[in-house]
Each structure stands twice: as structure tokens, then as C-alpha cells.
Protein backbone atom coordinates (compact mmCIF):
# COMPACT_ATOMS: atom_id res chain seq x y z
CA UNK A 1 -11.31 -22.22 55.18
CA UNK A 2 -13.45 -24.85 53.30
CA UNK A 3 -16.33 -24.04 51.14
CA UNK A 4 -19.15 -25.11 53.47
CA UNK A 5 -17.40 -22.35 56.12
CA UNK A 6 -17.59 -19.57 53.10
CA UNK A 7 -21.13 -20.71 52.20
CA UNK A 8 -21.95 -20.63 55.92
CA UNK A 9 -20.95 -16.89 56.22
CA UNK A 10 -22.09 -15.79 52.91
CA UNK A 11 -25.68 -17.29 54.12
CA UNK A 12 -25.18 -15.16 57.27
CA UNK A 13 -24.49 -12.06 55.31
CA UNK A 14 -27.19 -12.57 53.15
CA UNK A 15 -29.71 -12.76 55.73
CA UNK A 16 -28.38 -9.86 57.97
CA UNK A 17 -27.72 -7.27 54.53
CA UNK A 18 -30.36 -8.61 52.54
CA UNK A 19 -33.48 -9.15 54.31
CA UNK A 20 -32.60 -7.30 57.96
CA UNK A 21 -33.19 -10.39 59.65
CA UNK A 22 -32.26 -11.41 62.66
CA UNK A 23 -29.28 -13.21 62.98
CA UNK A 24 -29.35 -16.78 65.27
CA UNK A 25 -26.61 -15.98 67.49
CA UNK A 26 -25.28 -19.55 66.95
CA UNK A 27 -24.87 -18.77 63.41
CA UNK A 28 -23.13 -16.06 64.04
CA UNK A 29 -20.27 -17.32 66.36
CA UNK A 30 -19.78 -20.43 63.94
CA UNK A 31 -19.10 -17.91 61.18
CA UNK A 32 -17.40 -15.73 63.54
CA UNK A 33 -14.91 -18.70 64.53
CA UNK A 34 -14.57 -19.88 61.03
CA UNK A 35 -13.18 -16.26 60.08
CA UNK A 36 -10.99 -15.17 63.19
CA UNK A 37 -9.48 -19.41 62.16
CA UNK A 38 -8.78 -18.46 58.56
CA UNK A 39 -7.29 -14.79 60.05
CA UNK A 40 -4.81 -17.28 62.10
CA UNK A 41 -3.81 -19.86 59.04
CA UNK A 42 -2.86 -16.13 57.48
CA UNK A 43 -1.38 -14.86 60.08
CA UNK A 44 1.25 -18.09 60.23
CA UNK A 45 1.61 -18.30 56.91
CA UNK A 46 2.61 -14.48 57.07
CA UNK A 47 4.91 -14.50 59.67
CA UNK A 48 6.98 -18.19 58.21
CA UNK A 49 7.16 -15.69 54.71
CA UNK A 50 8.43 -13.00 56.49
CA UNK A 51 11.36 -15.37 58.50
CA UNK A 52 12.45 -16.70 54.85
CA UNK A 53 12.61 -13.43 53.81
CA UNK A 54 14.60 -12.04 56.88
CA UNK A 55 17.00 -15.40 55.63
CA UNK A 56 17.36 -14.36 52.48
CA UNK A 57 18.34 -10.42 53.20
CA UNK A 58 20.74 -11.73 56.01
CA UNK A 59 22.30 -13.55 53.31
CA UNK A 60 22.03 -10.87 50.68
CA UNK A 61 23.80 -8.50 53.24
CA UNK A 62 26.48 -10.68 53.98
CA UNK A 63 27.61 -11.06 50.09
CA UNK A 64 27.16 -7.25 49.94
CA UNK A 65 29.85 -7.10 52.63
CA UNK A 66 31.99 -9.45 51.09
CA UNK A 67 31.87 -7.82 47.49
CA UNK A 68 32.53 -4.10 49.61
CA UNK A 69 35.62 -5.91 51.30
CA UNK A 70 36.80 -7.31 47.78
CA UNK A 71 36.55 -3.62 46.33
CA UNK A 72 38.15 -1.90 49.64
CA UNK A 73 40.95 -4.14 48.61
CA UNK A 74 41.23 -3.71 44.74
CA UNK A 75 41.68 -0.17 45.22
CA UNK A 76 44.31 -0.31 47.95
CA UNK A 77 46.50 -2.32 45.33
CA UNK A 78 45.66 -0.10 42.69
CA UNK A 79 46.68 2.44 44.86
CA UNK A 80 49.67 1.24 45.79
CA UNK A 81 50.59 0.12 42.14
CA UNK A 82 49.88 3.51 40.93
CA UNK A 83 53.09 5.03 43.20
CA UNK A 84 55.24 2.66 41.73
């Protein structure tokens, strides 16, 4: 959202909170469409976080599994060591 959108709706809000003015309803849907645009540069930005991070525990998971299968196995031969 650039500054002249922010100063747009902060003008809006002014006027509406402010004075109790009307609002032009032209105004309105510009600032309206400026906000539900920065709620969708969020909501992408969001959701390509949210796949890295879903990467990231995948891979986490995996070495967990390989460190459990690596212990499973130290203890076998420990085991086994132990009755001789």
C-alpha cells in the first residue's frame, strides 16, 4: 500500500470520525479497494511463509526419524553386546 493510499484513508477517517461528515461514496470505495488490496498482498505473503515453513518441519521430521532409527539401532547392539 503506498503512502498516497494510507493518506487517502486516513483523510476518509478523519472526515467520517472527526467531523460526522458525509462520506463521498467514491472516496469510500477507493479506500475500500486500497485496503481489501493490501489484505490480499498479506494474505500471499502469509500463505508463501506458511509453505516454507511446512518445508522446513517436513524436513525437521524426517531427521527426527532418522536420529530415532539411529538410536532404535544403538540399543539393539548394546543389547545384544550386553548377553555376550
Amino acid at each position: 500500500m503506498t503512502p498516497e493510499d494510507l493518506d487517502q484513508i486516513r483523510g476518509v477517517v478523519e472526515r467520517v470520525v472527526e467531523e460526522k461528515q458525509t462520506v463521498n461514496r467514491g472516496d469510500l470505495g477507493r479506500a475500500m479497494e486500497a485496503v481489501a488490496d493490501e489484505f490480499s498482498e498479506v494474505r500471499k505473503e502469509m500463505n508463501t511463509r506458511f509453505e516454507g515453513l511446512d518445508r522446513r518441519t517436513e524436513r525437521i521430521e524426517i531427521n527426527v526419524n532418522s536420529i530415532l532409527m539411529q538410536t532404535a539401532g544403538m540399543s539393539k547392539s548394546l543389547t545384544d553386546a550386553e548377553r555376550l
